[in-house]
N, C-alpha and C. Protein backbone atom coordinates (compact mmCIF):
# COMPACT_ATOMS: atom_id res chain seq x y z
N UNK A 1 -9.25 -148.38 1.56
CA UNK A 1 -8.07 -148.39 2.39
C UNK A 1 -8.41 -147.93 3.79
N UNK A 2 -7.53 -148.37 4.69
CA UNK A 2 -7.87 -147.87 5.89
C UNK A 2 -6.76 -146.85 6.45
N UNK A 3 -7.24 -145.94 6.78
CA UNK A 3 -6.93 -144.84 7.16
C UNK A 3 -6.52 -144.55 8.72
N UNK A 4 -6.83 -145.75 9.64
CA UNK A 4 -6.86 -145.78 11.04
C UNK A 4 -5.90 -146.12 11.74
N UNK A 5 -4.81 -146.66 10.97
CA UNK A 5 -3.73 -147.50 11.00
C UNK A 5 -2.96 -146.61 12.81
N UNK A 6 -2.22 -147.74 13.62
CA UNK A 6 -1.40 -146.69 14.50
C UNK A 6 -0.39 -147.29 14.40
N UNK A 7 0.59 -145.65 14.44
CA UNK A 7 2.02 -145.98 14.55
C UNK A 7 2.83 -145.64 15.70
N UNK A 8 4.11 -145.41 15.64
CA UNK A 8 4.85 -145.20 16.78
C UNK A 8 5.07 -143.45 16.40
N UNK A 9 5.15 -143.12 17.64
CA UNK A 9 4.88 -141.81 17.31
C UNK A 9 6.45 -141.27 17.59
N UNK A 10 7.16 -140.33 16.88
CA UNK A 10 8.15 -139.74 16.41
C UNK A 10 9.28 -139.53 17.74
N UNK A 11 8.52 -139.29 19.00
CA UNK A 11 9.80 -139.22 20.27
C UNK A 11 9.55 -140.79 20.73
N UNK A 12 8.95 -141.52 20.68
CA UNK A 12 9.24 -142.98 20.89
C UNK A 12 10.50 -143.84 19.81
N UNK A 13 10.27 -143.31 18.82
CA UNK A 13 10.99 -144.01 17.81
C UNK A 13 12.36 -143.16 17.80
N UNK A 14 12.68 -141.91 18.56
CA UNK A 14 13.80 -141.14 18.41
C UNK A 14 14.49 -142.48 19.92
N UNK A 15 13.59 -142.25 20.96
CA UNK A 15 14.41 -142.64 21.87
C UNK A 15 14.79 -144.19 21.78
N UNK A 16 14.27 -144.82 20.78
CA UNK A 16 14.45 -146.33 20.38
C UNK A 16 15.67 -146.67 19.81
N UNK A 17 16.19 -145.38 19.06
CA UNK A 17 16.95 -145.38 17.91
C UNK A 17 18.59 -145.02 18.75
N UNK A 18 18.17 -144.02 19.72
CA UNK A 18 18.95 -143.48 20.53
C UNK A 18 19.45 -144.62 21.68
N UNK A 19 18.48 -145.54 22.24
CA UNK A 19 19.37 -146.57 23.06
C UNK A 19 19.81 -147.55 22.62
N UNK A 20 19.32 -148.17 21.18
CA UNK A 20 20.44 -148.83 20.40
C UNK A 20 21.79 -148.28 20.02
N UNK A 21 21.79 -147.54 19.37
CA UNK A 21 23.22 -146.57 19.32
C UNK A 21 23.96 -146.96 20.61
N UNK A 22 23.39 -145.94 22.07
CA UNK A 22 24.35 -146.14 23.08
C UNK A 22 24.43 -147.95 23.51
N UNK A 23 23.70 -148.56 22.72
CA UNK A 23 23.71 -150.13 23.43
C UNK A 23 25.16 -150.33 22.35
N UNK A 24 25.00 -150.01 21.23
CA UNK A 24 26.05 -150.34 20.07
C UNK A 24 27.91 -149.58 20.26
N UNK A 25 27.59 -149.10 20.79
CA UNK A 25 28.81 -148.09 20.93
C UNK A 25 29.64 -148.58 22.13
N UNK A 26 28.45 -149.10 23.46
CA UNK A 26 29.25 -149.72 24.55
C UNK A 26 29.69 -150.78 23.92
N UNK A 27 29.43 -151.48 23.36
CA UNK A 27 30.11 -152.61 22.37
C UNK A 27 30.96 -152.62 21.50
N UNK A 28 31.07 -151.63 21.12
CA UNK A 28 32.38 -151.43 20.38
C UNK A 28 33.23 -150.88 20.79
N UNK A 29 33.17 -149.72 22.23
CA UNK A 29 34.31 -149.39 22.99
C UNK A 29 34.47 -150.68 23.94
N UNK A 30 33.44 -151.75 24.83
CA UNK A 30 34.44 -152.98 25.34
C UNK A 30 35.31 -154.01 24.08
N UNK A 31 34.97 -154.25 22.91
CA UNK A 31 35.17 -154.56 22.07
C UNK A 31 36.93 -154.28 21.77
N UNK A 32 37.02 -153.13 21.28
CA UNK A 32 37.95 -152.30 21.79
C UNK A 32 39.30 -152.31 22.76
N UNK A 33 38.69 -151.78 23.58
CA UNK A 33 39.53 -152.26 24.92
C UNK A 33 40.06 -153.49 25.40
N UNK A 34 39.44 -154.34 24.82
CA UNK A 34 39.81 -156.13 24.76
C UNK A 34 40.81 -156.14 23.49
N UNK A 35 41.14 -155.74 22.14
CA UNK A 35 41.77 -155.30 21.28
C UNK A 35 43.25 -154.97 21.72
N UNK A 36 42.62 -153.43 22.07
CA UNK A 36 43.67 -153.17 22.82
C UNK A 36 44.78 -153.23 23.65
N UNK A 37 44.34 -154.17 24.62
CA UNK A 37 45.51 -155.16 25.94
C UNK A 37 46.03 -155.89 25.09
N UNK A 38 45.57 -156.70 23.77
CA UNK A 38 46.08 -157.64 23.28
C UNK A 38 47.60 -157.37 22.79
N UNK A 39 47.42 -155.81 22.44
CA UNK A 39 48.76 -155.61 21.74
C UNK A 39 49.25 -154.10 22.12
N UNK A 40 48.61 -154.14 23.59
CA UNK A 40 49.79 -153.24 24.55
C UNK A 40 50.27 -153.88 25.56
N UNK A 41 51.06 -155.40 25.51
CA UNK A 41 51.47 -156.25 26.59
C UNK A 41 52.84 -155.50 26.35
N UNK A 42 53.29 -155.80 27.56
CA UNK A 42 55.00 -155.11 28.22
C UNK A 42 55.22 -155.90 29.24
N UNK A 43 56.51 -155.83 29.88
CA UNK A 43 57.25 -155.75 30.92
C UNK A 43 57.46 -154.76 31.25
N UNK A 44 58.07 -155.12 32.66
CA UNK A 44 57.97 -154.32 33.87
C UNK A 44 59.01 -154.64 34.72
N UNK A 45 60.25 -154.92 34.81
CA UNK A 45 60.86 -155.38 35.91
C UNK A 45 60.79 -154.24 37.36
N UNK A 46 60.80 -154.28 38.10
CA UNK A 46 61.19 -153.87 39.61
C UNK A 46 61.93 -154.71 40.77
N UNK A 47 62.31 -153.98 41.24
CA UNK A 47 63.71 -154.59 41.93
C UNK A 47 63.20 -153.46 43.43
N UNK A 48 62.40 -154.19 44.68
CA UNK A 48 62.03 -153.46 45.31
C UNK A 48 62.95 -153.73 46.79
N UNK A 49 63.91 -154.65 46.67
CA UNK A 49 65.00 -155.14 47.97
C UNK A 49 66.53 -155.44 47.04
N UNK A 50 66.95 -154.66 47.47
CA UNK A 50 68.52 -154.94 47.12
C UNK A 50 69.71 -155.19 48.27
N UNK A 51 70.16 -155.89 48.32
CA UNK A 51 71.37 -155.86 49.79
C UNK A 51 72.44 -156.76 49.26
N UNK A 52 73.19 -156.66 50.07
CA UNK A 52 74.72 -156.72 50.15
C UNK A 52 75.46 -157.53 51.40
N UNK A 53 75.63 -158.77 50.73
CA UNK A 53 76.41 -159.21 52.62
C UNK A 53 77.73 -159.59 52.04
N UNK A 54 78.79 -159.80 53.18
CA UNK A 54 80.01 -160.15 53.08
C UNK A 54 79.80 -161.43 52.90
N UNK A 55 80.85 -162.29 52.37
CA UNK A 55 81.36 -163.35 52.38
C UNK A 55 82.65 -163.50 52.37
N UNK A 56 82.77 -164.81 52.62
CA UNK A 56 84.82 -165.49 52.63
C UNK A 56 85.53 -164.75 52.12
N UNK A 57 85.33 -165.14 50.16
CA UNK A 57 86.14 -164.53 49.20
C UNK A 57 85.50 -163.45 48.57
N UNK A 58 83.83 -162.93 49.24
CA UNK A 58 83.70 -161.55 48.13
C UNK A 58 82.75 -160.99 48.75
N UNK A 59 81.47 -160.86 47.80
CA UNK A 59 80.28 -160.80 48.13
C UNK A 59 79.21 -161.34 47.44
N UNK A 60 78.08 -161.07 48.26
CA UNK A 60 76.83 -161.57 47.65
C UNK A 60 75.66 -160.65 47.70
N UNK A 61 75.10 -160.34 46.44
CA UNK A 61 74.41 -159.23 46.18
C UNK A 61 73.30 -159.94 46.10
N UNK A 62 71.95 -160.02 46.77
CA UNK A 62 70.71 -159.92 46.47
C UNK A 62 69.52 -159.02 46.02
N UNK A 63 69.24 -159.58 45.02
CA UNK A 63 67.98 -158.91 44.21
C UNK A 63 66.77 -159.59 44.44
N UNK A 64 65.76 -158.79 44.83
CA UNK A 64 64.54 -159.60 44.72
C UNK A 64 64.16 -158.67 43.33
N UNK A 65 63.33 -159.20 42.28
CA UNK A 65 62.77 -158.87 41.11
C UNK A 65 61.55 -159.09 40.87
N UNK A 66 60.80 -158.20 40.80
CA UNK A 66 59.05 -158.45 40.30
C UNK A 66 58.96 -158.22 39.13
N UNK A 67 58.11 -158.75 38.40
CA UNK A 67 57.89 -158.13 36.90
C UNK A 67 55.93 -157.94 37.09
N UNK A 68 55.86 -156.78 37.26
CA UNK A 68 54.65 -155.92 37.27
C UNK A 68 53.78 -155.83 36.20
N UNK A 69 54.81 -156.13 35.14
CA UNK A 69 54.48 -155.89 33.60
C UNK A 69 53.03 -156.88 33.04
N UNK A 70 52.80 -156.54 32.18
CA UNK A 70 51.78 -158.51 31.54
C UNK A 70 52.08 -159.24 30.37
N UNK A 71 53.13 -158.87 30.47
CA UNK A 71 53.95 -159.70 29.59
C UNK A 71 55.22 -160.18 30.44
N UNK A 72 55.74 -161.76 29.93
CA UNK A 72 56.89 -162.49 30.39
C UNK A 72 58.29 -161.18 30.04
N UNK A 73 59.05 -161.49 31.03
CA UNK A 73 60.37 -161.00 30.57
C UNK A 73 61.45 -161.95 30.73
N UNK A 74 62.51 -162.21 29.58
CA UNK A 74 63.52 -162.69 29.84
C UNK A 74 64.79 -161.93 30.06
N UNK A 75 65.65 -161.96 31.32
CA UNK A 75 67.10 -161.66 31.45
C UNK A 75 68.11 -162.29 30.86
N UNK A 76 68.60 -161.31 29.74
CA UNK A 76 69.74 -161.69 29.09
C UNK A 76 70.81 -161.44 29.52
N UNK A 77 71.29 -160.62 30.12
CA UNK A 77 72.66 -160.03 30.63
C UNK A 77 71.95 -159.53 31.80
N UNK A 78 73.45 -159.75 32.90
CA UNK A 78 73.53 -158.32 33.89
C UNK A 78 74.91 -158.16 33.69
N UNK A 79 74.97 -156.61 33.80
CA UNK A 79 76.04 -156.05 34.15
C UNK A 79 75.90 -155.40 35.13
N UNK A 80 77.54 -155.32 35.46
CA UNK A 80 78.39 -154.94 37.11
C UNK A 80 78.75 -153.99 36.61
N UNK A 81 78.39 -152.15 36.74
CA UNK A 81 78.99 -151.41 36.53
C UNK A 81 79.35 -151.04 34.99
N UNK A 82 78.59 -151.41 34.82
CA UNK A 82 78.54 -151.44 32.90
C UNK A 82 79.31 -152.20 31.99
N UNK A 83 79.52 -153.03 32.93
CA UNK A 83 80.47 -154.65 32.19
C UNK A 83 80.18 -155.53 32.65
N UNK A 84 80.34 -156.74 31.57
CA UNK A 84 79.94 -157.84 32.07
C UNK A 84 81.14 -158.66 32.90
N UNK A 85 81.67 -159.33 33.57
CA UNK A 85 82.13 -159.53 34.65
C UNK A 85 81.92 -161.33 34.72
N UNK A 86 83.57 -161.75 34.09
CA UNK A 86 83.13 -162.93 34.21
C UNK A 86 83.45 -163.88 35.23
N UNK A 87 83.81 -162.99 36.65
CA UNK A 87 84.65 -163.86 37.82
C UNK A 87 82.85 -163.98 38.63
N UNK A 88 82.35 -162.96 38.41
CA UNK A 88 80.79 -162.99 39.02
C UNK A 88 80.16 -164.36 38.63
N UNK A 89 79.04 -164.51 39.77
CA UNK A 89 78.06 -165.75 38.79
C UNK A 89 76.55 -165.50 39.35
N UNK A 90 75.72 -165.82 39.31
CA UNK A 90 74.30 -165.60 39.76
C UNK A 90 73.60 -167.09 39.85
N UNK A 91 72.84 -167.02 41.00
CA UNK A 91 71.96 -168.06 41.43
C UNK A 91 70.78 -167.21 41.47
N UNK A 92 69.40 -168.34 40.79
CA UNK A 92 67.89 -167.75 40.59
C UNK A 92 67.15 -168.55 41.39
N UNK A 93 66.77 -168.13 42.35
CA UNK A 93 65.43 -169.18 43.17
C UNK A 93 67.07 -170.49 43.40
N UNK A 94 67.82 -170.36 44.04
CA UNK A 94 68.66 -171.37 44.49
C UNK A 94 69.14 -172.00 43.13
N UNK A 95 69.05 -171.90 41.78
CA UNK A 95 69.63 -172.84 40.84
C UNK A 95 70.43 -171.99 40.04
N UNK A 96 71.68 -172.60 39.86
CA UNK A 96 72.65 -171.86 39.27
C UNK A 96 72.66 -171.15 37.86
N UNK A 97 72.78 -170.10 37.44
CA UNK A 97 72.65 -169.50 35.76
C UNK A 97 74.34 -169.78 35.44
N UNK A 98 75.32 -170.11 36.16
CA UNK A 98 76.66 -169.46 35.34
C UNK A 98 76.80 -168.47 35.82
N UNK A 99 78.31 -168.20 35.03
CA UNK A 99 78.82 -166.63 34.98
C UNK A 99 78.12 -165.38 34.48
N UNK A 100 78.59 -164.41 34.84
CA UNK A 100 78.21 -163.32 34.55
C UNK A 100 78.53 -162.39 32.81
N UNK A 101 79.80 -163.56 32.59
CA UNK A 101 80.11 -163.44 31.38
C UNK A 101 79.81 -163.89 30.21
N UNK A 102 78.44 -164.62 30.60
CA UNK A 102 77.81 -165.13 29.58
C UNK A 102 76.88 -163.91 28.71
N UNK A 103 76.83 -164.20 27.39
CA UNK A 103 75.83 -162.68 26.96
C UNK A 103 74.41 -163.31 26.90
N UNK A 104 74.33 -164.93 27.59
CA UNK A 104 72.69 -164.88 27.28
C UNK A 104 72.44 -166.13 28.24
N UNK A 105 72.15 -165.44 29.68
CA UNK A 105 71.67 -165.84 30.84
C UNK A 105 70.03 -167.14 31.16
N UNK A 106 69.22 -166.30 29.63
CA UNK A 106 68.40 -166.62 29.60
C UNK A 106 67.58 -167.02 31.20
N UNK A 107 66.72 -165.90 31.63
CA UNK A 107 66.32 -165.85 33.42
C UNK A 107 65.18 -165.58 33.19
N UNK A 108 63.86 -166.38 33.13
CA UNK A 108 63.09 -165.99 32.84
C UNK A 108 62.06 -165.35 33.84
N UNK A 109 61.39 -164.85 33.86
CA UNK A 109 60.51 -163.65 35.01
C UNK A 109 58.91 -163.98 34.31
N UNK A 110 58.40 -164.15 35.17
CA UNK A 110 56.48 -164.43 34.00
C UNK A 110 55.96 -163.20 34.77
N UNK A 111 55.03 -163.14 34.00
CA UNK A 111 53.91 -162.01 34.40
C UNK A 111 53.36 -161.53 35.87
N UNK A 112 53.90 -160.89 36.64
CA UNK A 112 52.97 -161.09 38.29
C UNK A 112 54.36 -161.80 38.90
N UNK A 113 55.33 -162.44 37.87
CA UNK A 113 56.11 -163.57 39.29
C UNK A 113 57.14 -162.96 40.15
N UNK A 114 57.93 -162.93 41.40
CA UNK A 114 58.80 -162.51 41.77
C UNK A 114 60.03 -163.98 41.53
N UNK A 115 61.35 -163.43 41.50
CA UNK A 115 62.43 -164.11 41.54
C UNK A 115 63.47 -163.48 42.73
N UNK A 116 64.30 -164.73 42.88
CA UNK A 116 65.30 -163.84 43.89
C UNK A 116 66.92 -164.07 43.55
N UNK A 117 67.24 -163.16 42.94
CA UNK A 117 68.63 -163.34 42.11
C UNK A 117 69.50 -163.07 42.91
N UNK A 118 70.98 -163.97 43.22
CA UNK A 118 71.87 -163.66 44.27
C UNK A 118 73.31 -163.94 43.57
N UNK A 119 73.77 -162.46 43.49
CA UNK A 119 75.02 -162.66 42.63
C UNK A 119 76.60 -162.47 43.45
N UNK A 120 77.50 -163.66 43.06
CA UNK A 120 77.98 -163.72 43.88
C UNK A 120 79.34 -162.87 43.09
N UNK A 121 79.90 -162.25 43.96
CA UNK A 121 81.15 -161.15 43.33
C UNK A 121 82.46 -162.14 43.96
N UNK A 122 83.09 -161.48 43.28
CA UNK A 122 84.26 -162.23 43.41
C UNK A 122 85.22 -161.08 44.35
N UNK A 123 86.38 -161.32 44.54
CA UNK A 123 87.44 -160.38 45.90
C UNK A 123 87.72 -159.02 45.22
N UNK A 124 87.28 -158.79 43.48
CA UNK A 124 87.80 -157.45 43.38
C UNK A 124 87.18 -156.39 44.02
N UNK A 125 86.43 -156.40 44.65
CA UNK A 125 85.15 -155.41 45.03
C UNK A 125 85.64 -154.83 46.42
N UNK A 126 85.61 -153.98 47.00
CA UNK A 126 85.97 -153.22 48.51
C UNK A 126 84.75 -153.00 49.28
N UNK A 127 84.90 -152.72 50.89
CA UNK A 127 83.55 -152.37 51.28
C UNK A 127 83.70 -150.19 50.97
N UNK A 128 82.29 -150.66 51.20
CA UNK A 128 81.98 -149.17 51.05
C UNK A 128 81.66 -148.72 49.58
N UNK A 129 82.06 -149.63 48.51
CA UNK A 129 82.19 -149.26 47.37
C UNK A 129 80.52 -149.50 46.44
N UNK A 130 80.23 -148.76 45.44
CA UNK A 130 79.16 -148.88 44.95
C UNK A 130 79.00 -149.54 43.56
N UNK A 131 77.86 -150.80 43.96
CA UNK A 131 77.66 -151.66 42.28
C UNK A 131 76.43 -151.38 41.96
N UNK A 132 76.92 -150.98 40.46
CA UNK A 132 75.15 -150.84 39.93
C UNK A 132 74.96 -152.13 39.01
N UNK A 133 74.04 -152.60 39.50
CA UNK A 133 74.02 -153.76 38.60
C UNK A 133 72.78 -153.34 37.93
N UNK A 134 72.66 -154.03 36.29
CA UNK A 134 72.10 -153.58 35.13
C UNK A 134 71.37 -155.25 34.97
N UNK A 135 70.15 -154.64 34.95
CA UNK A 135 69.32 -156.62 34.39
C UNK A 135 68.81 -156.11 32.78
N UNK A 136 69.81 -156.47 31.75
CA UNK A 136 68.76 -156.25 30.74
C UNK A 136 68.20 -157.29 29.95
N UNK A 137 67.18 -157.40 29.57
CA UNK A 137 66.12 -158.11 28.93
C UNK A 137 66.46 -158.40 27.65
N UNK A 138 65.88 -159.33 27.07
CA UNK A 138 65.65 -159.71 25.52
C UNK A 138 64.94 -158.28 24.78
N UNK A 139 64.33 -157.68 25.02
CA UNK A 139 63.28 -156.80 24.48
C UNK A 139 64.27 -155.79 24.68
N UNK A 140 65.10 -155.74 25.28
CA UNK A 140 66.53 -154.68 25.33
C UNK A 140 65.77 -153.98 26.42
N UNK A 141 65.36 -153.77 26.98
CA UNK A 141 64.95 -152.74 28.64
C UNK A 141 65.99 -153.23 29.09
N UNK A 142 66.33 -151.81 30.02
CA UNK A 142 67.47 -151.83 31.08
C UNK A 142 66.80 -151.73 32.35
N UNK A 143 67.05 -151.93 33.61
CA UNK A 143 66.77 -151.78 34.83
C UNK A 143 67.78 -151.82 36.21
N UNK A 144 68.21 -150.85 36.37
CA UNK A 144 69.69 -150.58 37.00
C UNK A 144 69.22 -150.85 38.44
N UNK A 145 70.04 -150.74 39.24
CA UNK A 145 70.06 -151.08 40.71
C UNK A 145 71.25 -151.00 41.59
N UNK A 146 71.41 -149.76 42.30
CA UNK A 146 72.86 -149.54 42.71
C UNK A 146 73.16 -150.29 44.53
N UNK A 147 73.88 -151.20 44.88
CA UNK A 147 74.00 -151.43 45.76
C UNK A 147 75.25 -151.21 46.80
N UNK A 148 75.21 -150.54 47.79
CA UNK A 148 76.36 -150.11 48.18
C UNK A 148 76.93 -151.30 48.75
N UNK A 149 78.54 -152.13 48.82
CA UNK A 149 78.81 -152.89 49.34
C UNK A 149 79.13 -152.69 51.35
N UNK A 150 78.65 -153.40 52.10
CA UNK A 150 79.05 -153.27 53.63
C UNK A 150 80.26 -153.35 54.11
């Protein structure tokens, strides 16, 4: 037999063993983290311009709306003050949704997109007076927004 044989000597084979591990582990924490986003998607609405102009017979409330979120959101309802309000109506990007008294608006918002919602009130409303309007979602999130009328 031969006796001469060479091997790897004991801190070579520690540190061999040791950068597979950390090669294996970064792989299973990006691994992971890709996992993860998959099934922590949300919404996000924000509402970062709100205003108020007069008109003829009422007003007209503009919302601009971002959804920040990474997930789609759909608007099911708004409410005026914590009711739905069926003399109101809302226009999205210029195309009409209906009344306000509908319970399912269906408004859809994608991931990253902005919209510009313009709701038109009808003569019960005064100046000076304050509307909180409520956008809530399919997923049931609320997102309030108080606009003082001019």
């Amino acid at each position: 037999m031969r006796n001469n044989r060479k091997a790897i000597s004991p801190v070579i084979a520690t540190i061999i063993i040791v950068a597979v591990a950390i090669v294996m582990s970064i792989a299973v924490a990006y691994w992971l983290m890709g996992l993860g986003t998959v099934f922590t998607r949300y919404e996000r609405l924000e509402i970062p311009v709100a205003y108020a102009e007069k008109k003829d017979s009422g007003w007209n409330v503009t919302l601009h709306v971002k959804n920040t979120g990474s997930s789609d959101a759909t608007i099911n309802i708004i409410l005026l003050n914590g009711k739905l309000d069926s003399q109101a109506k809302v226009l999205v990007d210029g195309a009409d949704y209906g009344n306000l008294g509908n319970a399912t608006l269906n408004i859809s918002v994608g991931a990253g997109e902005d919209k510009v919602l313009v709701i038109e009130l009808g003569s019960g409303y005064k100046s000076g007076q304050s509307v909180e309007i409520t956008l809530q979602t399919a997923a049931g999130y609320q997102y309030p927004k108080s606009v003082v009328l001019p």
